[in-house]
C-alpha atoms as a PDB file:
ATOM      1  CA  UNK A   1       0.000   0.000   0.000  1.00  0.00           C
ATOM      2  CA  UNK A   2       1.116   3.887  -1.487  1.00  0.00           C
ATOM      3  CA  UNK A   3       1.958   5.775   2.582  1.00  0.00           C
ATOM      4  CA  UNK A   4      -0.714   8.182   2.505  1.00  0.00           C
ATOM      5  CA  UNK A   5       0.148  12.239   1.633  1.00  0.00           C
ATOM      6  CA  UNK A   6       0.232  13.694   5.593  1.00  0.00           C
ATOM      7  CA  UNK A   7      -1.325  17.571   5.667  1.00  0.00           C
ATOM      8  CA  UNK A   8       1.528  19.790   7.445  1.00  0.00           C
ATOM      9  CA  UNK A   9       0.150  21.879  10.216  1.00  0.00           C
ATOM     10  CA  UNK A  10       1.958  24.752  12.422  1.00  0.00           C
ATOM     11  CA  UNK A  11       0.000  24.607  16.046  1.00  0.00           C
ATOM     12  CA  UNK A  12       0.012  27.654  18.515  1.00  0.00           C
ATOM     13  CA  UNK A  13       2.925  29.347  16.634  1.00  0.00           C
ATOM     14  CA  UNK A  14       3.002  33.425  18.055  1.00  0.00           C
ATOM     15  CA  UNK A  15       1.839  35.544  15.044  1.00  0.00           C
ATOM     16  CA  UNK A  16       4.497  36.035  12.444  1.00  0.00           C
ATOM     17  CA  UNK A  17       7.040  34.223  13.949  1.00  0.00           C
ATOM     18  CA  UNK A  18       7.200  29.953  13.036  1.00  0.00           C
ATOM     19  CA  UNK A  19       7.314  28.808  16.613  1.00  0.00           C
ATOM     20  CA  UNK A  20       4.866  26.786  18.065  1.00  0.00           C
ATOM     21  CA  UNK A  21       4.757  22.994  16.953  1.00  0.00           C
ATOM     22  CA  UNK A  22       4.120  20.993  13.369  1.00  0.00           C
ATOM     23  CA  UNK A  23       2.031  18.340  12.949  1.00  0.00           C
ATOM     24  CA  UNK A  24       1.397  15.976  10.003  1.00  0.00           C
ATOM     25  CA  UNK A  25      -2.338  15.212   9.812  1.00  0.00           C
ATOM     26  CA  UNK A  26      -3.320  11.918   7.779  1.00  0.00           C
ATOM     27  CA  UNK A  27      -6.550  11.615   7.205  1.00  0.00           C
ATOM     28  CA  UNK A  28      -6.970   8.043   7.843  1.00  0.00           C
ATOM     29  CA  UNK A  29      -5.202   5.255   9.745  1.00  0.00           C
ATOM     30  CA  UNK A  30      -4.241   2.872   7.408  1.00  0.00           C
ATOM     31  CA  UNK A  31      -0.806   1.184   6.979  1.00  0.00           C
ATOM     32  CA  UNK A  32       2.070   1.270   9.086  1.00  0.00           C
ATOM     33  CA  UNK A  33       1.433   3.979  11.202  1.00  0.00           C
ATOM     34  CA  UNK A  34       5.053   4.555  12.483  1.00  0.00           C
ATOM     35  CA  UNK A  35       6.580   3.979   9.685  1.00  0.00           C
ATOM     36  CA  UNK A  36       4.883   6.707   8.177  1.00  0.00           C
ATOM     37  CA  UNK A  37       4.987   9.174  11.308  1.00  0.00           C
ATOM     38  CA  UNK A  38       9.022   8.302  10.794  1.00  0.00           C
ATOM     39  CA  UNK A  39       9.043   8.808   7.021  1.00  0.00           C
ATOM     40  CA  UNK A  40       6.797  12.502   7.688  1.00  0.00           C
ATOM     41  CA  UNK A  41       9.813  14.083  10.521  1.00  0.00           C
ATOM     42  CA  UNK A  42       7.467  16.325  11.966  1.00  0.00           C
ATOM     43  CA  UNK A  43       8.141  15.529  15.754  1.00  0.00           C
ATOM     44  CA  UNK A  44       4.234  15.163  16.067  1.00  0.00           C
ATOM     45  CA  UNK A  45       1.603  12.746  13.514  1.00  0.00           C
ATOM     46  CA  UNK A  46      -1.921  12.320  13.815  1.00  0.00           C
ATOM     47  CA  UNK A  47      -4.038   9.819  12.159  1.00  0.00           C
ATOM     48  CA  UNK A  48      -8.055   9.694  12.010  1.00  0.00           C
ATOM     49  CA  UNK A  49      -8.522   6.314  13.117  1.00  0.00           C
ATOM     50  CA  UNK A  50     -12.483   6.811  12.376  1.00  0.00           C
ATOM     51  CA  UNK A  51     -15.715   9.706  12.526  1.00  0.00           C
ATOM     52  CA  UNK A  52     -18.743   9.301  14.256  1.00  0.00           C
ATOM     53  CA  UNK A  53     -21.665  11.219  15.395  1.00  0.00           C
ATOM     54  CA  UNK A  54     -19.472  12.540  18.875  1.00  0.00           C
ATOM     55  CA  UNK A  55     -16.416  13.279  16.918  1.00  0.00           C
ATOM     56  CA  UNK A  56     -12.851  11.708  15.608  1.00  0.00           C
ATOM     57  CA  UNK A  57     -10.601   8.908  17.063  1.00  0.00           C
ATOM     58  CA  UNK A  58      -7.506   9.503  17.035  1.00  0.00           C
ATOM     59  CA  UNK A  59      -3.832   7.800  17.535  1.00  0.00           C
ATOM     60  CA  UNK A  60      -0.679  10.188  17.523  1.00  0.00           C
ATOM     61  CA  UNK A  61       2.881   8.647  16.713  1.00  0.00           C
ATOM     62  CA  UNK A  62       6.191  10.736  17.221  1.00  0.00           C
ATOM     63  CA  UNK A  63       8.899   9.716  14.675  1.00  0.00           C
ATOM     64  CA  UNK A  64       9.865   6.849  17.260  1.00  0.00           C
ATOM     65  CA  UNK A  65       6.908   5.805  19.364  1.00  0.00           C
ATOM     66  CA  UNK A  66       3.483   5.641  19.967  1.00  0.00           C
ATOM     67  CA  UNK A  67       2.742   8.892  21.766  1.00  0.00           C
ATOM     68  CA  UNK A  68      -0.707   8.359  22.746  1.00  0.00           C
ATOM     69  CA  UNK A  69      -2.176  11.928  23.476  1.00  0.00           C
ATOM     70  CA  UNK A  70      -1.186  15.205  22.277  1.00  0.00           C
ATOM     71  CA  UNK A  71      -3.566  18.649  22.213  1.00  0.00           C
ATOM     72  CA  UNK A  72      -1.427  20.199  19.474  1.00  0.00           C
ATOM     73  CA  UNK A  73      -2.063  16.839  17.392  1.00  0.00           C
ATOM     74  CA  UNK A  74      -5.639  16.947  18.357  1.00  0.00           C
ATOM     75  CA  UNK A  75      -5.660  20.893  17.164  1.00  0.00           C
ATOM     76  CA  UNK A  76      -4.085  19.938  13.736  1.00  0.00           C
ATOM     77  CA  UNK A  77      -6.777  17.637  12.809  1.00  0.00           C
ATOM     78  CA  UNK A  78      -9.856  19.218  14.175  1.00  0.00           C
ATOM     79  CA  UNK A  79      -8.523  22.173  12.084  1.00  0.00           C
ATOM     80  CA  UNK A  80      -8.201  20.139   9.058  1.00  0.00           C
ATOM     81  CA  UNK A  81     -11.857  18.334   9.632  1.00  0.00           C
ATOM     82  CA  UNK A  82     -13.345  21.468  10.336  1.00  0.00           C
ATOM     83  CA  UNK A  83     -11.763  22.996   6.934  1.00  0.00           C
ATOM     84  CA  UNK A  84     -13.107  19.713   4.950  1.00  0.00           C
ATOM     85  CA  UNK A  85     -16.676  20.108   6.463  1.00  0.00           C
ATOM     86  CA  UNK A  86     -16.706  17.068   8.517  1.00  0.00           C
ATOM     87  CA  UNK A  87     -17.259  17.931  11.810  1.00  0.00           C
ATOM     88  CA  UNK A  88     -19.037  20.569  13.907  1.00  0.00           C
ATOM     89  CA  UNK A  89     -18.117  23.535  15.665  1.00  0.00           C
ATOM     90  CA  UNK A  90     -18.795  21.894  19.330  1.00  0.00           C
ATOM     91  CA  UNK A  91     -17.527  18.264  19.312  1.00  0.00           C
ATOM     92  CA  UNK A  92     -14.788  16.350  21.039  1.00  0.00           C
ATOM     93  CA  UNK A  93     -11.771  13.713  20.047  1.00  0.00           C
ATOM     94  CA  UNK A  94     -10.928  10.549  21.500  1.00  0.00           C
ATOM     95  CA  UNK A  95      -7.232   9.798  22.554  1.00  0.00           C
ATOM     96  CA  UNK A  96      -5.946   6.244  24.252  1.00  0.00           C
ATOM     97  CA  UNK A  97      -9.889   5.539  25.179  1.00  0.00           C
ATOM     98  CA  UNK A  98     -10.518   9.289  26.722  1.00  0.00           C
ATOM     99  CA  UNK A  99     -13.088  11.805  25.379  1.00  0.00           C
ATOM    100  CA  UNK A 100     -11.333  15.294  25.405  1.00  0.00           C
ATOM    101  CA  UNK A 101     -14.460  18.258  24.912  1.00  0.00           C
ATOM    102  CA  UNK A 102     -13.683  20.540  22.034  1.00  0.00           C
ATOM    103  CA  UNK A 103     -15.346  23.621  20.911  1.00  0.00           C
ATOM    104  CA  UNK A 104     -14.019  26.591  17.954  1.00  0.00           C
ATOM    105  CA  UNK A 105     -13.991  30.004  19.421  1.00  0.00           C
ATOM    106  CA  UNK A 106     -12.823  32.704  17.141  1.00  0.00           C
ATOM    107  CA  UNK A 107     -11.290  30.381  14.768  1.00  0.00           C
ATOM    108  CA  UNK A 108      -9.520  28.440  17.028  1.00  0.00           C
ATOM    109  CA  UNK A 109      -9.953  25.090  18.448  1.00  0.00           C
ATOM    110  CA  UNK A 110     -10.085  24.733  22.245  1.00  0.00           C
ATOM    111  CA  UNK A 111      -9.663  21.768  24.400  1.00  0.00           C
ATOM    112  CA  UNK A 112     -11.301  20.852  27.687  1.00  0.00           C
ATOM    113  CA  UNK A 113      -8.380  21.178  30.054  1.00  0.00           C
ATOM    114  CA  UNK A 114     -11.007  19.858  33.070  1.00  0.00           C
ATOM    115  CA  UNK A 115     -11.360  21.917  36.570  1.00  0.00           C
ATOM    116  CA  UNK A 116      -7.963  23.618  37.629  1.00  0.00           C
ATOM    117  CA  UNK A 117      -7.499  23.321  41.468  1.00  0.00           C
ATOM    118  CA  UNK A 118      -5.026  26.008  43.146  1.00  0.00           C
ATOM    119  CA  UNK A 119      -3.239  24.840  46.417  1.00  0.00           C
ATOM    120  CA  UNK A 120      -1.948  27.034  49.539  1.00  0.00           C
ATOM    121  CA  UNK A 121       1.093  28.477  48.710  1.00  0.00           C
ATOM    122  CA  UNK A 122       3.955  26.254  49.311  1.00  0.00           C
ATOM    123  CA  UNK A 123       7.623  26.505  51.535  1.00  0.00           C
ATOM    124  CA  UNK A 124      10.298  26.959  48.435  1.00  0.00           C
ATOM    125  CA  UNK A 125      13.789  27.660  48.132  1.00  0.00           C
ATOM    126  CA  UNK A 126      13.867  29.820  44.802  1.00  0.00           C
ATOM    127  CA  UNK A 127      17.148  30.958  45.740  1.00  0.00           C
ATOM    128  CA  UNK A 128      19.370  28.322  43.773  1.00  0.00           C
ATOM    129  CA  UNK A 129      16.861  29.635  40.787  1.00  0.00           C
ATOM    130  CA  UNK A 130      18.763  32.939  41.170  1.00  0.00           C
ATOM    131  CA  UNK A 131      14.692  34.565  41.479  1.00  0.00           C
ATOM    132  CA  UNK A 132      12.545  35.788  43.972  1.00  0.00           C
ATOM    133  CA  UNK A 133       8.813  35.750  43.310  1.00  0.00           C
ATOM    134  CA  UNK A 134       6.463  37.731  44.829  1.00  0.00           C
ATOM    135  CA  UNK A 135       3.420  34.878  44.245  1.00  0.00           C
ATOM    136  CA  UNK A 136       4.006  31.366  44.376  1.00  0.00           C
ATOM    137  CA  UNK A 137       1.548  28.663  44.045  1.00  0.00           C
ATOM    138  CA  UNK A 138       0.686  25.426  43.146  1.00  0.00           C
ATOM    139  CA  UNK A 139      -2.032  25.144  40.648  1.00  0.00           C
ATOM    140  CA  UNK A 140      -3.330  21.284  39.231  1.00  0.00           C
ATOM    141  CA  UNK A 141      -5.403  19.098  36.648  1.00  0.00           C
ATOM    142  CA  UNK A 142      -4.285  16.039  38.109  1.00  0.00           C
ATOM    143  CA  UNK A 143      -0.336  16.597  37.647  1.00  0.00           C
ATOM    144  CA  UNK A 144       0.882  19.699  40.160  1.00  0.00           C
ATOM    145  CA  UNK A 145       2.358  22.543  38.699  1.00  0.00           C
ATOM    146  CA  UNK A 146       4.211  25.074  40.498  1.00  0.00           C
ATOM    147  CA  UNK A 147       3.544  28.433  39.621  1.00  0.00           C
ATOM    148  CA  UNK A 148       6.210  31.836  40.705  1.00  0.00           C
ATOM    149  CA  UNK A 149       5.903  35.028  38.697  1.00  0.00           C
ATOM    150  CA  UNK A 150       9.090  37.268  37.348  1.00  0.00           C
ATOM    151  CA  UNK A 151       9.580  41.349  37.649  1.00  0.00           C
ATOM    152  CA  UNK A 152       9.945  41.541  34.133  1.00  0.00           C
ATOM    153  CA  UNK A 153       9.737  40.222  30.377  1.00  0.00           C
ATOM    154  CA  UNK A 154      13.626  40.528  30.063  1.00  0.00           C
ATOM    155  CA  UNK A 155      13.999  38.687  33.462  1.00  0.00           C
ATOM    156  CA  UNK A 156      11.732  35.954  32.226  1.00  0.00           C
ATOM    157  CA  UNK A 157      13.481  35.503  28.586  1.00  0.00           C
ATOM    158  CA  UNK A 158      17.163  35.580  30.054  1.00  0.00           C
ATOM    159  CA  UNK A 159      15.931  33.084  32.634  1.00  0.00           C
ATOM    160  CA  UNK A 160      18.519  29.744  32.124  1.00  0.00           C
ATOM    161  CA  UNK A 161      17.404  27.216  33.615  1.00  0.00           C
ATOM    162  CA  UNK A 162      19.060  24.681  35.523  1.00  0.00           C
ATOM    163  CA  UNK A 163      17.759  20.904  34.966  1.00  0.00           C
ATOM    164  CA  UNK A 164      19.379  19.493  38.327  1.00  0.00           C
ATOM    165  CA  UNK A 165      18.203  22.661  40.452  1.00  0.00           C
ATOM    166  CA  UNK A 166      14.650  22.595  38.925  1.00  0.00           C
ATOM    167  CA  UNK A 167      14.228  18.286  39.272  1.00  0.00           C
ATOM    168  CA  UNK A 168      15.091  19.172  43.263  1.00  0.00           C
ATOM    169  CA  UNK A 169      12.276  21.966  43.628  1.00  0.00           C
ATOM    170  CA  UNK A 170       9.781  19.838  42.000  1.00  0.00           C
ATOM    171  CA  UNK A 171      11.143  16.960  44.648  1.00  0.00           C
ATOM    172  CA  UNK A 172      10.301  19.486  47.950  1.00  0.00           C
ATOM    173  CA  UNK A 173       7.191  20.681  46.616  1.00  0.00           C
ATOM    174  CA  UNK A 174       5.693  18.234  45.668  1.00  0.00           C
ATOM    175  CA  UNK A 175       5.470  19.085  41.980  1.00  0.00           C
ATOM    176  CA  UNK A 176       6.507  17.734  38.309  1.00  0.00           C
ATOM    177  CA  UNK A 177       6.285  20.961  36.591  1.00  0.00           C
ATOM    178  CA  UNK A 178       7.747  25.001  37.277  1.00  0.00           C
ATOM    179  CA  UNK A 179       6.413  27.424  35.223  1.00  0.00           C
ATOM    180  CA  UNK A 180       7.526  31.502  35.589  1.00  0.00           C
ATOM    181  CA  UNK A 181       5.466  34.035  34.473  1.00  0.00           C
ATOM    182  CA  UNK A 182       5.226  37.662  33.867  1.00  0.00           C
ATOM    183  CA  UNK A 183       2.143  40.055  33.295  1.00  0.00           C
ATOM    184  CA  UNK A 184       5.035  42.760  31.809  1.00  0.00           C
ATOM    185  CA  UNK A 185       4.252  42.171  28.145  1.00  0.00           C
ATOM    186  CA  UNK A 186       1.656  43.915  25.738  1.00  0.00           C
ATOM    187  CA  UNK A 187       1.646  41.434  23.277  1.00  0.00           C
ATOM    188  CA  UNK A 188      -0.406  39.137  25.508  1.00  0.00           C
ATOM    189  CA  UNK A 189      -2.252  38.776  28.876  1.00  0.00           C
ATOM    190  CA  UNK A 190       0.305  36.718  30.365  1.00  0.00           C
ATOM    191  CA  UNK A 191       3.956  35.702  29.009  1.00  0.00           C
ATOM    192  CA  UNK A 192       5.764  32.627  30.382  1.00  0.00           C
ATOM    193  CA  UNK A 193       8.292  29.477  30.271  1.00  0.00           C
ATOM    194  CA  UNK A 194       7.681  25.627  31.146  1.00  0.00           C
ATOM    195  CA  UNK A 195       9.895  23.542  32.575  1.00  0.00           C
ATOM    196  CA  UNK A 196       9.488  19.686  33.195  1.00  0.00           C
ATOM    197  CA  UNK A 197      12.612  17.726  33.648  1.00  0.00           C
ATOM    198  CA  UNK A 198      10.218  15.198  35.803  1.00  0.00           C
ATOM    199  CA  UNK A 199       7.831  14.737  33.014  1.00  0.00           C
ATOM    200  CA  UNK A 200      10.887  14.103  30.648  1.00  0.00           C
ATOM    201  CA  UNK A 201      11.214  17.225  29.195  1.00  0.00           C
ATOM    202  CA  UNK A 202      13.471  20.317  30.193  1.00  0.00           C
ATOM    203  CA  UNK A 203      11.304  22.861  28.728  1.00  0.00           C
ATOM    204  CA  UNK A 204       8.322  22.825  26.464  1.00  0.00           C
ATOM    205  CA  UNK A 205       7.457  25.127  23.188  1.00  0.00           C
ATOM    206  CA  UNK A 206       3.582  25.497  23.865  1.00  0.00           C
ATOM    207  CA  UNK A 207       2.007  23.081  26.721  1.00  0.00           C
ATOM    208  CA  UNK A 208      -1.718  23.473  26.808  1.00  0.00           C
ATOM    209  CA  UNK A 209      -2.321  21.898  30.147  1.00  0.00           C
ATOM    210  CA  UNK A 210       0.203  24.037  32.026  1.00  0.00           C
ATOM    211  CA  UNK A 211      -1.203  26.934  30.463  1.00  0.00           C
ATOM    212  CA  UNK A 212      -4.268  25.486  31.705  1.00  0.00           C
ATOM    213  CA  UNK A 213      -3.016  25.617  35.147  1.00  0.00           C
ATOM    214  CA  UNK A 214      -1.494  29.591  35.368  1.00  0.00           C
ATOM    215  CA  UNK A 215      -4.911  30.752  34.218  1.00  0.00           C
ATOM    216  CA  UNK A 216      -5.982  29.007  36.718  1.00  0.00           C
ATOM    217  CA  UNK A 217      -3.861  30.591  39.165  1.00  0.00           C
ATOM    218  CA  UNK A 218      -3.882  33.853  37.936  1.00  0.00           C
ATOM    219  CA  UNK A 219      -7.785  33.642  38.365  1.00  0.00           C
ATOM    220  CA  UNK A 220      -7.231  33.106  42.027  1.00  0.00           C
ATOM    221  CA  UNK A 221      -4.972  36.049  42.356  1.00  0.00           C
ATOM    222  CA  UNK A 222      -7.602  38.645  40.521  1.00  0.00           C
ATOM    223  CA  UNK A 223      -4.861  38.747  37.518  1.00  0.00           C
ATOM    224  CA  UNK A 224      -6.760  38.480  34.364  1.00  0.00           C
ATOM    225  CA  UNK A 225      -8.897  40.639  32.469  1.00  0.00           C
ATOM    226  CA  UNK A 226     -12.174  41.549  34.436  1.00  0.00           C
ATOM    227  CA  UNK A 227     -15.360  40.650  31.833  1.00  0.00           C
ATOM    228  CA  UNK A 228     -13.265  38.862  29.882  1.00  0.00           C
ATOM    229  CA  UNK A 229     -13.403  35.161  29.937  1.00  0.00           C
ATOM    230  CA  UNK A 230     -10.697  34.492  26.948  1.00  0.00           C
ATOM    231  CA  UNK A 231      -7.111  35.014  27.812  1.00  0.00           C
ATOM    232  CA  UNK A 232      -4.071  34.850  25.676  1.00  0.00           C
ATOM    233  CA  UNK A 233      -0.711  33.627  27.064  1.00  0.00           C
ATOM    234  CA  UNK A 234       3.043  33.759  24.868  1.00  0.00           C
ATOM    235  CA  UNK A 235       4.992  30.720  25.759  1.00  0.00           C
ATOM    236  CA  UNK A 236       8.659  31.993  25.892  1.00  0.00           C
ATOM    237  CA  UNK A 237      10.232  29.286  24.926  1.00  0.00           C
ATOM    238  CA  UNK A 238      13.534  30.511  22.979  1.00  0.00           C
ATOM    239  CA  UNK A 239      13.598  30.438  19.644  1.00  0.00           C
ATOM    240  CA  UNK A 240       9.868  28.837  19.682  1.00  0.00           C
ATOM    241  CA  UNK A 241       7.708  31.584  20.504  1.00  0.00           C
ATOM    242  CA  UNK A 242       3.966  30.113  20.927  1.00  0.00           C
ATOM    243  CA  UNK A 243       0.702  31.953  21.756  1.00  0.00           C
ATOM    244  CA  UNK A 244      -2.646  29.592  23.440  1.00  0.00           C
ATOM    245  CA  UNK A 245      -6.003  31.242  23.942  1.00  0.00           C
ATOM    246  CA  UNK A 246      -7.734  30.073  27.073  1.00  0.00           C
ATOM    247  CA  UNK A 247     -11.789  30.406  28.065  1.00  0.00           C
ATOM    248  CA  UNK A 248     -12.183  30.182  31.772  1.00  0.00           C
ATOM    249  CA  UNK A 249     -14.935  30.259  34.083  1.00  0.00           C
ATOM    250  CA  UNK A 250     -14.504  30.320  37.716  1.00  0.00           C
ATOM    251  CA  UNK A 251     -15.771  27.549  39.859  1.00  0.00           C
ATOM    252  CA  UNK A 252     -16.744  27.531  43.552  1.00  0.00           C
ATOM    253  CA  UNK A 253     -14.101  26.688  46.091  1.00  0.00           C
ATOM    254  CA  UNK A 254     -11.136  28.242  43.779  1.00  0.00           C
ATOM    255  CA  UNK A 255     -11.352  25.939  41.104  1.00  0.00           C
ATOM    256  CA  UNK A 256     -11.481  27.360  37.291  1.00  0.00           C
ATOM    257  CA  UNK A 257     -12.961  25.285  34.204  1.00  0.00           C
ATOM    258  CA  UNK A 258     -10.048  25.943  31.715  1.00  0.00           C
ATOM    259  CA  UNK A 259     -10.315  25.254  28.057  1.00  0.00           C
ATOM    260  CA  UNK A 260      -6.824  25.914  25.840  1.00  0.00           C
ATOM    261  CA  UNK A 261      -6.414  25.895  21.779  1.00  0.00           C
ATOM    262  CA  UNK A 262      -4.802  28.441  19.666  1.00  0.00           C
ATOM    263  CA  UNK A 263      -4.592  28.763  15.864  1.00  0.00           C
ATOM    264  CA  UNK A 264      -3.817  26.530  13.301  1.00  0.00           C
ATOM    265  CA  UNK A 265      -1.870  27.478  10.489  1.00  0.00           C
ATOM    266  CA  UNK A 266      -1.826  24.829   7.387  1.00  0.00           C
ATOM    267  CA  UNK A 267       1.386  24.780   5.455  1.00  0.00           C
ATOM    268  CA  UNK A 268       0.828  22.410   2.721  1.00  0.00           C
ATOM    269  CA  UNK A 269      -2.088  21.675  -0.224  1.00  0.00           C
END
């Protein structure tokens, strides 16, 4: 059997810049599936297993292995079965067995990110980090995040993070992920970095579920737009610059429902 022709997709990428992630959408599942997320080199491949009246099934393949789940994968082919008329505006995709809500808002695809809960503020050393935050917190979907804000933009983009230093603070708080923010930026609501060397990664270009987790926080604090229930965030990442759109609604208790998406931008006919 001919591999099937992948469509090329840039996911979350900051306008005019090409950060953010690519994704090769094929629009079935049919062959060898990572053979053909190999032969495509885009570090992310998505294949519609199948359509039904809910929404698509999906299975996403790095170049190596069977990735299982990936919101910028699921963006990439909503976007594309939106574009081909197959699927409505409010629906939801299926990844390893689990229904993930989806809705288009503005042209963009968001994902249900579930209720964000925000913990009391934790005992942390940030001085190895070479930063002192003002707000710390630890904000969660299911996987704990902790959250400390920067003075500036410059002080968050000249931030260098140390893998070692960053594994130990997770360790004594209790947390697999740091992310640093800043609300000095115009270009967004919110700027910030993501680090995860517990989750197997040191940082990430555009990560949807910790995103998911500062609006969450920032809700709590009385950061975000009053009247204003979308927020857009610039992931800092160097040399990747990425921009996600959240919808929030505050729950009772502290809690937030979060959805996350961002554009799609489709590179290939």
């Amino acid at each position: 059997m001919t591999d099937l022709v992948p469509t090329l997709y840039r996911i979350y990428a900051a306008p005019r810049t090409e950060g953010g992630k690519l994704v090769s959408v094929f629009p079935t599942a049919e062959g060898d599936w990572q053979a053909q997320a190999k032969k495509a080199g885009t570090p992310l491949s998505v294949f519609i297993e199948r359509l039904d009246d809910h929404g698509a099934h999906l299975r996403v393949f790095t170049p190596t292995r069977d990735k299982g789940d990936s919101d910028s994968a699921a963006i990439a082919a909503l976007s594309d079965l939106q574009t081909a008329g197959q699927i409505a505006d409010v629906s939801s995709v299926w990844m390893k067995g689990e229904e993930y809500p989806a809705q288009l808002c503005g042209g963009e695809w968001l994902l249900k990110q579930g209720d964000v809960s925000v913990l009391d503020t934790p005992e942390a050393d940030f001085g190895p980090l070479a930063i002192q935050p003002q707000h710390v917190q630890i904000a969660t979907t299911g996987r704990p995040n902790l959250l400390a804000d920067m003075p500036s933009l410059n002080a968050l983009t000249d931030f260098q993070p140390d893998v070692d230093t960053i594994r130990q603070l997770g360790r004594e708080t209790n947390t697999t992920g740091l992310i640093l923010y800043t609300l000095d930026t115009e270009r967004a609501d919110v700027a910030f970095r993501a680090f995860g060397p517990l989750k197997g990664f040191t940082e990430d270009a555009a990560s949807s579920n910790m995103f998911a987790c500062l609006v969450g926080a920032l809700s709590v604090l009385g950061a975000l737009p009053e009247n204003e229930p979308l927020v857009r965030g610039l992931q800092m990442m160097p040399g990747v610059p990425s921009r996600l759109s959240a919808q929030y609604a505050p729950q009772p208790g502290g809690a937030s429902d979060v959805w996350v998406g961002g554009a799609a931008r489709r590179l290939n006919e």
